[in-house]
Protein backbone atom coordinates (compact mmCIF):
# COMPACT_ATOMS: atom_id res chain seq x y z
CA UNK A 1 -79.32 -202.31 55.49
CA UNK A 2 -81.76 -201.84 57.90
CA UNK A 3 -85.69 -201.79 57.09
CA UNK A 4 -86.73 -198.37 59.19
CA UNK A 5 -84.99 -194.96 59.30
CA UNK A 6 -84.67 -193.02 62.95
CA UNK A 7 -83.95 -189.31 62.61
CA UNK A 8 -84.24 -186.86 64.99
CA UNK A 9 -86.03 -183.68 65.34
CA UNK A 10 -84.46 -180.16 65.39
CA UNK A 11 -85.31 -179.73 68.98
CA UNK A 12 -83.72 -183.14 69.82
CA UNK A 13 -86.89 -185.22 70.10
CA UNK A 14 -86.50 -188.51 68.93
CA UNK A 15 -89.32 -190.13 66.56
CA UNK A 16 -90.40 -192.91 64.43
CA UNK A 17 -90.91 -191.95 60.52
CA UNK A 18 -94.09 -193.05 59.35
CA UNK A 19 -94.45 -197.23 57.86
CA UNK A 20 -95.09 -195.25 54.67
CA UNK A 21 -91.32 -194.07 54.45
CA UNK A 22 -90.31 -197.61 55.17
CA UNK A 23 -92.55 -198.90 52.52
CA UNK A 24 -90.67 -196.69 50.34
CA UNK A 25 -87.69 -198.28 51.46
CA UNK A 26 -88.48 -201.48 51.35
CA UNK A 27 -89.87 -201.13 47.45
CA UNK A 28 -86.83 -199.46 46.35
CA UNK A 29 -84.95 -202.40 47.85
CA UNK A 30 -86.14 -204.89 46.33
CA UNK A 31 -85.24 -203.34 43.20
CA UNK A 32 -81.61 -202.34 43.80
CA UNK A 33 -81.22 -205.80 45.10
CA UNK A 34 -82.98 -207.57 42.09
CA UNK A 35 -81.02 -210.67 40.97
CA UNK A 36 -82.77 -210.86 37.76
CA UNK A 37 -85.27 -208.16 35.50
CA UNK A 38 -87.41 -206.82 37.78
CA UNK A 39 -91.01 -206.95 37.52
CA UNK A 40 -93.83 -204.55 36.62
CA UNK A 41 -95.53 -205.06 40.16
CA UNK A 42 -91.74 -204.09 41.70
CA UNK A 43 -91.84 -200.86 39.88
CA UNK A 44 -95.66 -200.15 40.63
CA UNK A 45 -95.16 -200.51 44.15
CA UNK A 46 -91.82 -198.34 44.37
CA UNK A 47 -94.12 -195.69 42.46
CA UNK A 48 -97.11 -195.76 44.92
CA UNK A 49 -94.70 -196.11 47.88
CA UNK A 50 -93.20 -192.70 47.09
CA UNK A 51 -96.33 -191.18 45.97
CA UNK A 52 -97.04 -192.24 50.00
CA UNK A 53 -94.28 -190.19 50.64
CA UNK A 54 -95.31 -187.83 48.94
CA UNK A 55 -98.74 -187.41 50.80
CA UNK A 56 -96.98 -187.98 53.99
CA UNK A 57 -94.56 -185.03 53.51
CA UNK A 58 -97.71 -182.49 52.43
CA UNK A 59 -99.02 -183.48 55.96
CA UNK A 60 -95.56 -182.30 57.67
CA UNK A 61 -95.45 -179.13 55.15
CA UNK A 62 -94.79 -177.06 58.05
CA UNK A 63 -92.69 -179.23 60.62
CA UNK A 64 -90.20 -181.49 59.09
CA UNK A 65 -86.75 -181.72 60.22
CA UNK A 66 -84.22 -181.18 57.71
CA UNK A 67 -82.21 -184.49 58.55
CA UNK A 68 -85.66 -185.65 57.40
CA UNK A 69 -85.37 -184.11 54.33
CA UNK A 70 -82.12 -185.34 53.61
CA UNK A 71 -82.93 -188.82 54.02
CA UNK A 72 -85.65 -188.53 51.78
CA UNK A 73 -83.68 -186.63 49.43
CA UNK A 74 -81.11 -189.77 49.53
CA UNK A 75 -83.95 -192.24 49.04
CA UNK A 76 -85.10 -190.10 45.75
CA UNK A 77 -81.58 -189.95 44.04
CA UNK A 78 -81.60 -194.00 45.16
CA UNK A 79 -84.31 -194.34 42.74
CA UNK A 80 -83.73 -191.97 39.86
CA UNK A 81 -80.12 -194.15 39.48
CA UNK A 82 -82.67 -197.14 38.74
CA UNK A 83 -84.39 -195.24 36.14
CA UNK A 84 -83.04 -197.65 33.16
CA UNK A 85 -84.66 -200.94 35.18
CA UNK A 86 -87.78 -198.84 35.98
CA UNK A 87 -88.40 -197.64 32.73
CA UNK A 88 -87.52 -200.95 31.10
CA UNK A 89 -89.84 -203.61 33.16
CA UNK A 90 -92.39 -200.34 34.12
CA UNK A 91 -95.36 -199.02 31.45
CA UNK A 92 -94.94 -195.33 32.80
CA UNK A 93 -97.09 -194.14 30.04
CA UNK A 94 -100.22 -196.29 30.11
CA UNK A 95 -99.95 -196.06 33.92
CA UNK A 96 -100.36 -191.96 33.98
CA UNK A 97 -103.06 -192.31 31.67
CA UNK A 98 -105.11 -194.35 34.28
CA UNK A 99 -103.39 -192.68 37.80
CA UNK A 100 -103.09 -189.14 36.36
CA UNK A 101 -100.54 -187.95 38.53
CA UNK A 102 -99.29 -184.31 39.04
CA UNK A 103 -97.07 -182.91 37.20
CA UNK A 104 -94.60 -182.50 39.89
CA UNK A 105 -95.00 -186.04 40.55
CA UNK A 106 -91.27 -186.23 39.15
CA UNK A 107 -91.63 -190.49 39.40
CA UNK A 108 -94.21 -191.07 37.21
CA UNK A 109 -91.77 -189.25 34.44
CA UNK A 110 -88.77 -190.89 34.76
CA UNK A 111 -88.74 -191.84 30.96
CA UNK A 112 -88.89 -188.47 30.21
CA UNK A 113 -85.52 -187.52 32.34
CA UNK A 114 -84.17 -190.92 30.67
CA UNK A 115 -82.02 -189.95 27.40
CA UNK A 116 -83.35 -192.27 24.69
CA UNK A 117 -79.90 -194.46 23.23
CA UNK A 118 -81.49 -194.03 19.76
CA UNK A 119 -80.89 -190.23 20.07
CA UNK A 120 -77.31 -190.47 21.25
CA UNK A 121 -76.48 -189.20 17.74
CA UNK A 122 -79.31 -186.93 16.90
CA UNK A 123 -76.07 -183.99 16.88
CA UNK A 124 -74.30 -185.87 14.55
CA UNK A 125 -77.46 -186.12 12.02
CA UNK A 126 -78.67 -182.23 12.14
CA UNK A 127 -75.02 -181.26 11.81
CA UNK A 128 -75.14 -183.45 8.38
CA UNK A 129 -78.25 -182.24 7.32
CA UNK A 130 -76.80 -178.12 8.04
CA UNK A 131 -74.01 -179.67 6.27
CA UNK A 132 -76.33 -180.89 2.99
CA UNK A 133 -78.77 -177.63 3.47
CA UNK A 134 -75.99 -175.53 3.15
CA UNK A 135 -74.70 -177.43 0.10
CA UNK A 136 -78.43 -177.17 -1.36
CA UNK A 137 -78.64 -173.36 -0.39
CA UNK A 138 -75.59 -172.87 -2.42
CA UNK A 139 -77.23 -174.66 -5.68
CA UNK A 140 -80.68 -172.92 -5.46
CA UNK A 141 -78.35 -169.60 -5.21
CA UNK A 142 -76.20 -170.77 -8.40
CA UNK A 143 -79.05 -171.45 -9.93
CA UNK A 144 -81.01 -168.64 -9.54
CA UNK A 145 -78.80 -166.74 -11.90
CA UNK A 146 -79.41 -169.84 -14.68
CA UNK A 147 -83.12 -170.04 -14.21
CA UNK A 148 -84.03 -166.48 -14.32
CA UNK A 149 -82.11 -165.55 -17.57
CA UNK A 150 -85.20 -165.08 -19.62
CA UNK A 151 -87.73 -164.78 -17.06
CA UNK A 152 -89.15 -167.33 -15.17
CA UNK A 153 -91.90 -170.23 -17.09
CA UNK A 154 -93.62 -173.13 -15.61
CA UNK A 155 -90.44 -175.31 -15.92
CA UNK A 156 -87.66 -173.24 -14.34
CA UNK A 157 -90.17 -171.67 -11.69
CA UNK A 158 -90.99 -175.14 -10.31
CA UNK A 159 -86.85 -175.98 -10.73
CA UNK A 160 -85.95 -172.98 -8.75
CA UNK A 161 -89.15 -172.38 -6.33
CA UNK A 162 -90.05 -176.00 -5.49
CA UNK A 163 -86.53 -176.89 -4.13
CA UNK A 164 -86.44 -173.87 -2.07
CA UNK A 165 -89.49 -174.19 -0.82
CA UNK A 166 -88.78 -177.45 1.11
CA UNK A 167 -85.03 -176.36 1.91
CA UNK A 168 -87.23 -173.84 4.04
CA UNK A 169 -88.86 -176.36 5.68
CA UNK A 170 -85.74 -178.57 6.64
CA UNK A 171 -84.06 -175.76 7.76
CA UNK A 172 -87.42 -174.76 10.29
CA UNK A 173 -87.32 -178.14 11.62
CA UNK A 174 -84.00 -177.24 13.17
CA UNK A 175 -85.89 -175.17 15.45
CA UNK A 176 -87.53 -176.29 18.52
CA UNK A 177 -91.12 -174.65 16.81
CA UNK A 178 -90.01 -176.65 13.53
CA UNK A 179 -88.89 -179.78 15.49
CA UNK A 180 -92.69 -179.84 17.32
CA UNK A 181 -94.41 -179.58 14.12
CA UNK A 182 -92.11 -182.64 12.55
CA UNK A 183 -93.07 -184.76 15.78
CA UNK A 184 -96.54 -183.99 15.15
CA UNK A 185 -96.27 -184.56 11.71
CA UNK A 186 -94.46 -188.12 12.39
CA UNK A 187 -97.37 -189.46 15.19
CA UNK A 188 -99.79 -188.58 12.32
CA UNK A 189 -97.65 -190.94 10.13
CA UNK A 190 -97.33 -193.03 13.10
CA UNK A 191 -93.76 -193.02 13.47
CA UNK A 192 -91.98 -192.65 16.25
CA UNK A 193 -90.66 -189.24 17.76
CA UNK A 194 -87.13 -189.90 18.29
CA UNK A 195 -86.76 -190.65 14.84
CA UNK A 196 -86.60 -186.31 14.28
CA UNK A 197 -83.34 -185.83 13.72
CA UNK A 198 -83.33 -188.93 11.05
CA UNK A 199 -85.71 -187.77 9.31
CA UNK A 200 -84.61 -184.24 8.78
CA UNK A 201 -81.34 -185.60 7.29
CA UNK A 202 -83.26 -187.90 5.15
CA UNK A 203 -84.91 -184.74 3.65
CA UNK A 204 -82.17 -182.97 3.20
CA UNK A 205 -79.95 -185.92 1.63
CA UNK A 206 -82.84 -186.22 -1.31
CA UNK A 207 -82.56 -182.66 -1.16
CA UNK A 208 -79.22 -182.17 -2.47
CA UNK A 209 -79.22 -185.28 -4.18
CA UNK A 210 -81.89 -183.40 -6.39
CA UNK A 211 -79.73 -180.19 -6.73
CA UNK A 212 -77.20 -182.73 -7.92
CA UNK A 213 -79.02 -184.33 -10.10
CA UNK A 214 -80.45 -180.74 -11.33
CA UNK A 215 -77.18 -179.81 -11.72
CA UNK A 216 -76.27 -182.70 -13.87
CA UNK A 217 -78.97 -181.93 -16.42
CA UNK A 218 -78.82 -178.47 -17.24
CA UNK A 219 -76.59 -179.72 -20.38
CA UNK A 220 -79.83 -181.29 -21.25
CA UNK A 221 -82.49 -178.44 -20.14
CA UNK A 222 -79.90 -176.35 -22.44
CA UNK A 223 -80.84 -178.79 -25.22
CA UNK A 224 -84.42 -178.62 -24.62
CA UNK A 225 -84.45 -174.53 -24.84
CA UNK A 226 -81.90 -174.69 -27.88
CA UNK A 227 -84.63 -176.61 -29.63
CA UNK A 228 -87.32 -174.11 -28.87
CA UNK A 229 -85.26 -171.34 -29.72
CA UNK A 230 -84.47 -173.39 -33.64
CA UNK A 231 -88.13 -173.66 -33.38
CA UNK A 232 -89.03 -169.87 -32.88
CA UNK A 233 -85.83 -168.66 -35.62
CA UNK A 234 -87.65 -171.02 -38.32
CA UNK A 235 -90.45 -169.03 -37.68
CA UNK A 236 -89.08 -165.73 -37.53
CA UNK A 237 -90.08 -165.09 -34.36
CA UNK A 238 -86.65 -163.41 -33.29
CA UNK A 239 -87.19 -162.05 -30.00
CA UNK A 240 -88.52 -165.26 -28.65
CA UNK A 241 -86.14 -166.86 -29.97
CA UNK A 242 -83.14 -164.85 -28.20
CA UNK A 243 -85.15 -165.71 -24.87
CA UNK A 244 -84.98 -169.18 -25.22
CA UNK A 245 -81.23 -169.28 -26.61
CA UNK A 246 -80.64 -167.30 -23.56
CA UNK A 247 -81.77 -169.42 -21.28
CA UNK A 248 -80.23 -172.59 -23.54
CA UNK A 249 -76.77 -170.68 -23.09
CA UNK A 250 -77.42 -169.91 -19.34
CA UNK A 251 -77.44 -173.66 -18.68
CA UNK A 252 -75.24 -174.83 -20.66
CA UNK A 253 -72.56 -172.22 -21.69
CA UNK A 254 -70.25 -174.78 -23.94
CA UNK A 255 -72.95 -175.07 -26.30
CA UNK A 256 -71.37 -173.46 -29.44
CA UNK A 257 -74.48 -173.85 -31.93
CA UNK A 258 -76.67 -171.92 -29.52
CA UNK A 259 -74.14 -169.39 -29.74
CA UNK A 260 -74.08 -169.59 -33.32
CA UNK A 261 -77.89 -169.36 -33.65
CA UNK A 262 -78.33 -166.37 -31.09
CA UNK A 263 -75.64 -164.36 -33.28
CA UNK A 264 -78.01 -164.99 -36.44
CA UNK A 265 -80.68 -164.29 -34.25
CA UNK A 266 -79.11 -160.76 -33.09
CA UNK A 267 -78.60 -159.90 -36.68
CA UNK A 268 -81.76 -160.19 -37.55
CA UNK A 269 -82.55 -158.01 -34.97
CA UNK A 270 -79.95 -155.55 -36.27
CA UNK A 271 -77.83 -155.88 -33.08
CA UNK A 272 -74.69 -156.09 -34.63
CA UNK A 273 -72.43 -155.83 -31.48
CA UNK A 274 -74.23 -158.76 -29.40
CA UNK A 275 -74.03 -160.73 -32.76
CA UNK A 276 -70.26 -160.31 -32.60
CA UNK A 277 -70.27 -161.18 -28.79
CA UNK A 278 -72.08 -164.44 -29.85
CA UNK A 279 -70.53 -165.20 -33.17
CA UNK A 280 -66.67 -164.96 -30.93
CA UNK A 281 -68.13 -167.06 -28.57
CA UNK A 282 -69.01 -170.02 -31.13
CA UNK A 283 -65.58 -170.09 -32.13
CA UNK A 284 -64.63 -173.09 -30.11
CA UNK A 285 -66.73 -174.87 -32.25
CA UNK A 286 -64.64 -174.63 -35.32
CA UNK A 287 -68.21 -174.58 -37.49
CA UNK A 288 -67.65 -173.00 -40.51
CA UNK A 289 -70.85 -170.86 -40.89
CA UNK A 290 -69.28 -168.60 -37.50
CA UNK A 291 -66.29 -168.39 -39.66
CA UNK A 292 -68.34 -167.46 -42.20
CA UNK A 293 -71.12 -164.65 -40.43
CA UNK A 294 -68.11 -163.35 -38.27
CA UNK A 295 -65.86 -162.62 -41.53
CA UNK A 296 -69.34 -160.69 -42.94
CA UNK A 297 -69.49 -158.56 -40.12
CA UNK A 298 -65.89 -157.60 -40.40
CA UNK A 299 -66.29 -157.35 -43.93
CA UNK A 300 -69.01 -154.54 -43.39
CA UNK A 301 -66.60 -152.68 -40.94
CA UNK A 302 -63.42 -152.65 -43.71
CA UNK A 303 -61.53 -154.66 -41.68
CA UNK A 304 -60.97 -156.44 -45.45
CA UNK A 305 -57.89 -158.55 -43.48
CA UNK A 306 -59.64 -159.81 -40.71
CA UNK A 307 -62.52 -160.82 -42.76
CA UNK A 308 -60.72 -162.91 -45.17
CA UNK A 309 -59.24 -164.48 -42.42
CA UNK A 310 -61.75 -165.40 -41.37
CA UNK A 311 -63.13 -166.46 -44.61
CA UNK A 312 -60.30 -168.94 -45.41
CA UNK A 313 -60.40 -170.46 -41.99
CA UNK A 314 -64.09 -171.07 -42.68
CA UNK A 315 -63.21 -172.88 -46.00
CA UNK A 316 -60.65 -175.36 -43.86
CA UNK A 317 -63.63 -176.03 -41.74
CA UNK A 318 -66.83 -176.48 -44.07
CA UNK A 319 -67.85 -180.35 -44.94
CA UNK A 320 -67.75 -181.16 -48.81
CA UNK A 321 -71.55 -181.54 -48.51
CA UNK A 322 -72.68 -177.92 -47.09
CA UNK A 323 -73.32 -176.45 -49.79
CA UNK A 324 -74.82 -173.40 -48.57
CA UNK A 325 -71.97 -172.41 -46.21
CA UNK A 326 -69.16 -173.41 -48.84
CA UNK A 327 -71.37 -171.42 -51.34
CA UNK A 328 -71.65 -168.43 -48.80
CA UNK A 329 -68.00 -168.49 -47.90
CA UNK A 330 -66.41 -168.93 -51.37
CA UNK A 331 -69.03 -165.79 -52.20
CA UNK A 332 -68.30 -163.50 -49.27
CA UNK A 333 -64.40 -164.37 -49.88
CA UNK A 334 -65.12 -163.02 -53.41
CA UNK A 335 -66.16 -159.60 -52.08
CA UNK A 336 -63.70 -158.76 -49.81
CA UNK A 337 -61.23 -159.46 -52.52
CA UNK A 338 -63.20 -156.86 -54.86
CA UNK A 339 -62.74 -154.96 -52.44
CA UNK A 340 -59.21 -154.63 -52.27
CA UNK A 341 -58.91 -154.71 -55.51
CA UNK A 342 -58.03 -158.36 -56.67
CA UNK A 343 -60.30 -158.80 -59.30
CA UNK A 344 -58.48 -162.25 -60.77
CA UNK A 345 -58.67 -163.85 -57.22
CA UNK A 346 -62.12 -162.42 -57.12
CA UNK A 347 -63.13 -163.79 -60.22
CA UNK A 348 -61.65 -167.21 -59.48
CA UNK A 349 -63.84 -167.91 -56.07
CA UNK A 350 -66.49 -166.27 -57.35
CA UNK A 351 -66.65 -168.48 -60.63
CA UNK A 352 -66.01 -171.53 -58.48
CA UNK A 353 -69.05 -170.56 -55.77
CA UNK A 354 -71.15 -170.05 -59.25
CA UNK A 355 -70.36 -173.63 -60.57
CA UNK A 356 -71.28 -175.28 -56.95
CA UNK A 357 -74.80 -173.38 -57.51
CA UNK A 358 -75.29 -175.11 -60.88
CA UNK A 359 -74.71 -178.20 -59.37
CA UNK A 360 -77.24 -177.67 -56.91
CA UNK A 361 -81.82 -178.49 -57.48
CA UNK A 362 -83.49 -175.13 -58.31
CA UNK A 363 -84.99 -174.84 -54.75
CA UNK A 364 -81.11 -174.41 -52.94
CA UNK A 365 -80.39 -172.37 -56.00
CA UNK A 366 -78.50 -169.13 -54.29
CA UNK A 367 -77.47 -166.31 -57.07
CA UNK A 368 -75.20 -163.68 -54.66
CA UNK A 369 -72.35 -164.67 -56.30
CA UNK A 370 -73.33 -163.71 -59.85
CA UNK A 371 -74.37 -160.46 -58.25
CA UNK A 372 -70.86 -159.58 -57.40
CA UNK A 373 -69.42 -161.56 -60.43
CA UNK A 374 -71.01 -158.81 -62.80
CA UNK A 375 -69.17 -156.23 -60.79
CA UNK A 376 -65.75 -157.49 -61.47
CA UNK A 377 -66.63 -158.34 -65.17
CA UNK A 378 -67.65 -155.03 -65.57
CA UNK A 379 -63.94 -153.43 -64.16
CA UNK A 380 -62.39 -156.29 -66.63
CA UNK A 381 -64.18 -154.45 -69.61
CA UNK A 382 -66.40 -157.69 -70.09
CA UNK A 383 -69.90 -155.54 -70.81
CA UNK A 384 -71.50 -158.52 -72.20
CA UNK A 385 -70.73 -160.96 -69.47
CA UNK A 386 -71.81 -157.94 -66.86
CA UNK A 387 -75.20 -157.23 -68.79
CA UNK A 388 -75.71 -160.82 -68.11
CA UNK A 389 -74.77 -161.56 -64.98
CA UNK A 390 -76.78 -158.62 -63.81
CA UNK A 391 -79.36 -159.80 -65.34
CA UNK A 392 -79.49 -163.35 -63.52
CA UNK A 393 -79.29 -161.69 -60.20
CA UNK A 394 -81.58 -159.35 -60.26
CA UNK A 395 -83.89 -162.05 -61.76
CA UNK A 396 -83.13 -164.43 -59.07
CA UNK A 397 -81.32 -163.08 -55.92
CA UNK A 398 -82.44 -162.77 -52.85
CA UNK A 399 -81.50 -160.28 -49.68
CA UNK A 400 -80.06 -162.48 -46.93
CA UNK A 401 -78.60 -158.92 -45.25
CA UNK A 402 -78.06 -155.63 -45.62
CA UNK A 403 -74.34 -156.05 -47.06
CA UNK A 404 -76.00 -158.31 -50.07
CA UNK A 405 -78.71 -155.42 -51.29
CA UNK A 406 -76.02 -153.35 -52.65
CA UNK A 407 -74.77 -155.92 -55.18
CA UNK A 408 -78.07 -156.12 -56.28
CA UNK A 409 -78.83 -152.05 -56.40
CA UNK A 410 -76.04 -151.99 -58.70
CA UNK A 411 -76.44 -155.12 -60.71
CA UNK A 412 -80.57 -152.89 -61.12
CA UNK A 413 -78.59 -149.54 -62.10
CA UNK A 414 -76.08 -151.45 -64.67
CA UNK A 415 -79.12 -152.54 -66.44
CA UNK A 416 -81.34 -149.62 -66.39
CA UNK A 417 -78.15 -147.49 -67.86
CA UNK A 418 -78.57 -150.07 -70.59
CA UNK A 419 -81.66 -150.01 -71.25
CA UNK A 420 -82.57 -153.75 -70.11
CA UNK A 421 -85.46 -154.05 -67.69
CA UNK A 422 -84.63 -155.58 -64.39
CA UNK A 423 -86.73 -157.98 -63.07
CA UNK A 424 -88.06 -157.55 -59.04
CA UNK A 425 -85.41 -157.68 -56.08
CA UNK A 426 -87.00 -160.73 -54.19
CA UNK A 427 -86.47 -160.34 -50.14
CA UNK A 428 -86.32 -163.36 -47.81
């Protein structure tokens, strides 16, 4: 290759191009023709040598022949295809900040036009982290519906809000506004740019790992508002407690005793219908007190079959040690059978749910069952044993819902119309 280029003008004149194109030459040279790295000084001087050029060609602004252009043109794309060597043995950056060349000064950037390998895959990571947004978008919107049951508190508004909030954020620095702002954010961290896209997927991996793990422990969040809703029902505090059984239910819908609890809880409020809904729904959980308050409630609608149904099942179910359920279903079985009329297998569970209460220390004491017990000895001609047993319930027995008051309104009357004063009704 020769060391000088001739080229000839557009009106034929031949001329010699200026040393400084041949120094540009010459530089580039010496790095296409490198046997080994080449140096810093080789890239400086290919730099300054076109920069030469550069100055040279603003002096011909108005008369250079396009063959000239050309060649120059080839000399350029000569260098940009040693842009890897250049921008490996050259310190481009340091160097503008001492030369401070002009923007267009294309040569001085080369790093800039140079993809960087570690990026090669930056498509691959923000299609993951899309991928694991989407994924988290689709938790926060599942559990929006869980959260928000009973109105957002400190715990599920942090849950719900927090999360989204830095979804948001991933998902801006997607965008070339939101990508800026991360770089920024990394060269105060003092982290390298290129390490964006990384960084973004590293997010939103912890991201959804968090939904995950969210997800994971609602069972236990469920637990957490169950207890606070026990909490509130011991008090009597019945509307708070449906909000936090809610909520317990919302997270964890296979939790049969907070079904069970938000029935009793509904009853007290004199919802009947929702205590149903709830009472149905605890069946699953073959505990004998659903049996038992689901039987009532068909008991106070006549449907005398379906209650003792679910009466007996009840009995299957209870543990030899509950006393107040057995006592309650052995009682309420009692009734429905008065009710229809079968006094002697009235009188036999009744007796039976009597002798349990004996058995039991004055403070668990329970007394509906001699209540109803005077009824039936009174249609069996027993006055005596009536008198009596009217007498211990009104004494002792207490209102634990409206179906029970009756009982005791009668057990008052059968008294009064024998001249025996009752003692007071006590309400719980």
């Amino acid at each position: 290759m020769t060391n000088t280029i001739n080229t000839t003008s557009q009106d034929g004149q031949k001329f010699q191009m200026s040393h400084v194109f041949n120094d540009y030459l010459q530089a580039l040279l010496a790095i296409e023709e490198a046997k080994s790295d080449v140096s810093q000084k080789q890239v400086l001087a290919v730099l300054l040598a076109r920069d030469a050029v550069h100055a040279e060609l603003m002096l011909k602004v108005t008369r250079i022949p396009p063959d000239e252009v050309t060649k120059v043109m080839e000399l350029d794309r000569r260098l940009k295809a040693q842009t890897n060597q250049i921008v490996k043995a050259g310190q481009l950056k340091d160097w503008r900040s001492s030369i401070h060349p002009p923007a267009e000064a294309w040569w001085w950037f080369l790093e800039q036009d140079e993809p960087d390998p570690w990026n090669r895959f930056d498509a691959i990571w923000d299609g993951l982290t899309t991928i694991n947004l989407t994924a988290v978008v689709s938790f926060l919107t599942m559990f929006s519906s869980q959260f928000i049951v009973s109105g957002l508190d400190l715990l599920t508004t942090f849950g719900l809000v927090g999360n989204g909030a830095v979804a948001l954020l991933v998902f801006g620095s997607l965008t070339q506004s939101g990508r800026e702002k991360l770089k920024k954010l990394l060269h105060q961290l003092k982290l390298p740019e290129r390490y964006c896209s990384e960084v973004s997927f590293g997010i939103s991996a912890l991201l959804l790992l968090g939904a995950i793990y969210l997800q994971n422990s609602l069972p236990q969040l469920g637990k957490y508002y169950f207890q606070l809703g026990l909490q509130s029902f011991a008090k009597a505090e019945f509307t708070q407690a449906k909000k936090d059984l809610k909520q317990a239910i919302a997270f964890n819908s296979g939790n049969f005793d907070a079904h069970l609890l938000l029935g009793k809880t509904y009853e007290n409020l004199e919802n009947l219908t929702n205590a149903r809904t709830h009472y149905m729904q605890a069946l699953p959980g073959n505990n004998a007190e659903t049996y038992n308050n689901l039987g009532r409630l068909y008991l106070g609608d006549q449907d005398y079959l379906t209650a003792e149904s679910f009466f007996l099942r009840g009995l299957d179910l209870v543990k030899a040690d509950n006393f107040p359920i057995r006592y309650s279903l052995l009682t309420n079985l009692g009734w429905v059978q008065v009710e229809q009329n079968r006094h002697a297998e009235a009188r036999k569970n009744l007796v039976t749910a009597i002798a349990l209460n004996q058995k039991q220390s004055s403070n668990q004491q329970r007394w509906e069952a001699n209540c109803i017990f005077a009824k039936v000895l009174e249609i069996q001609k027993d006055r005596k044993g009536a008198i009596a047993q009217s007498q211990t319930c009104v004494n002792n027995a207490a209102s634990y819902t409206t179906f029970d008051y009756r009982w005791a309104i009668m057990a008052r009357r059968r008294l009064e119309s024998v001249g025996t004063e009752g003692g007071n009704f006590k309400q719980k």
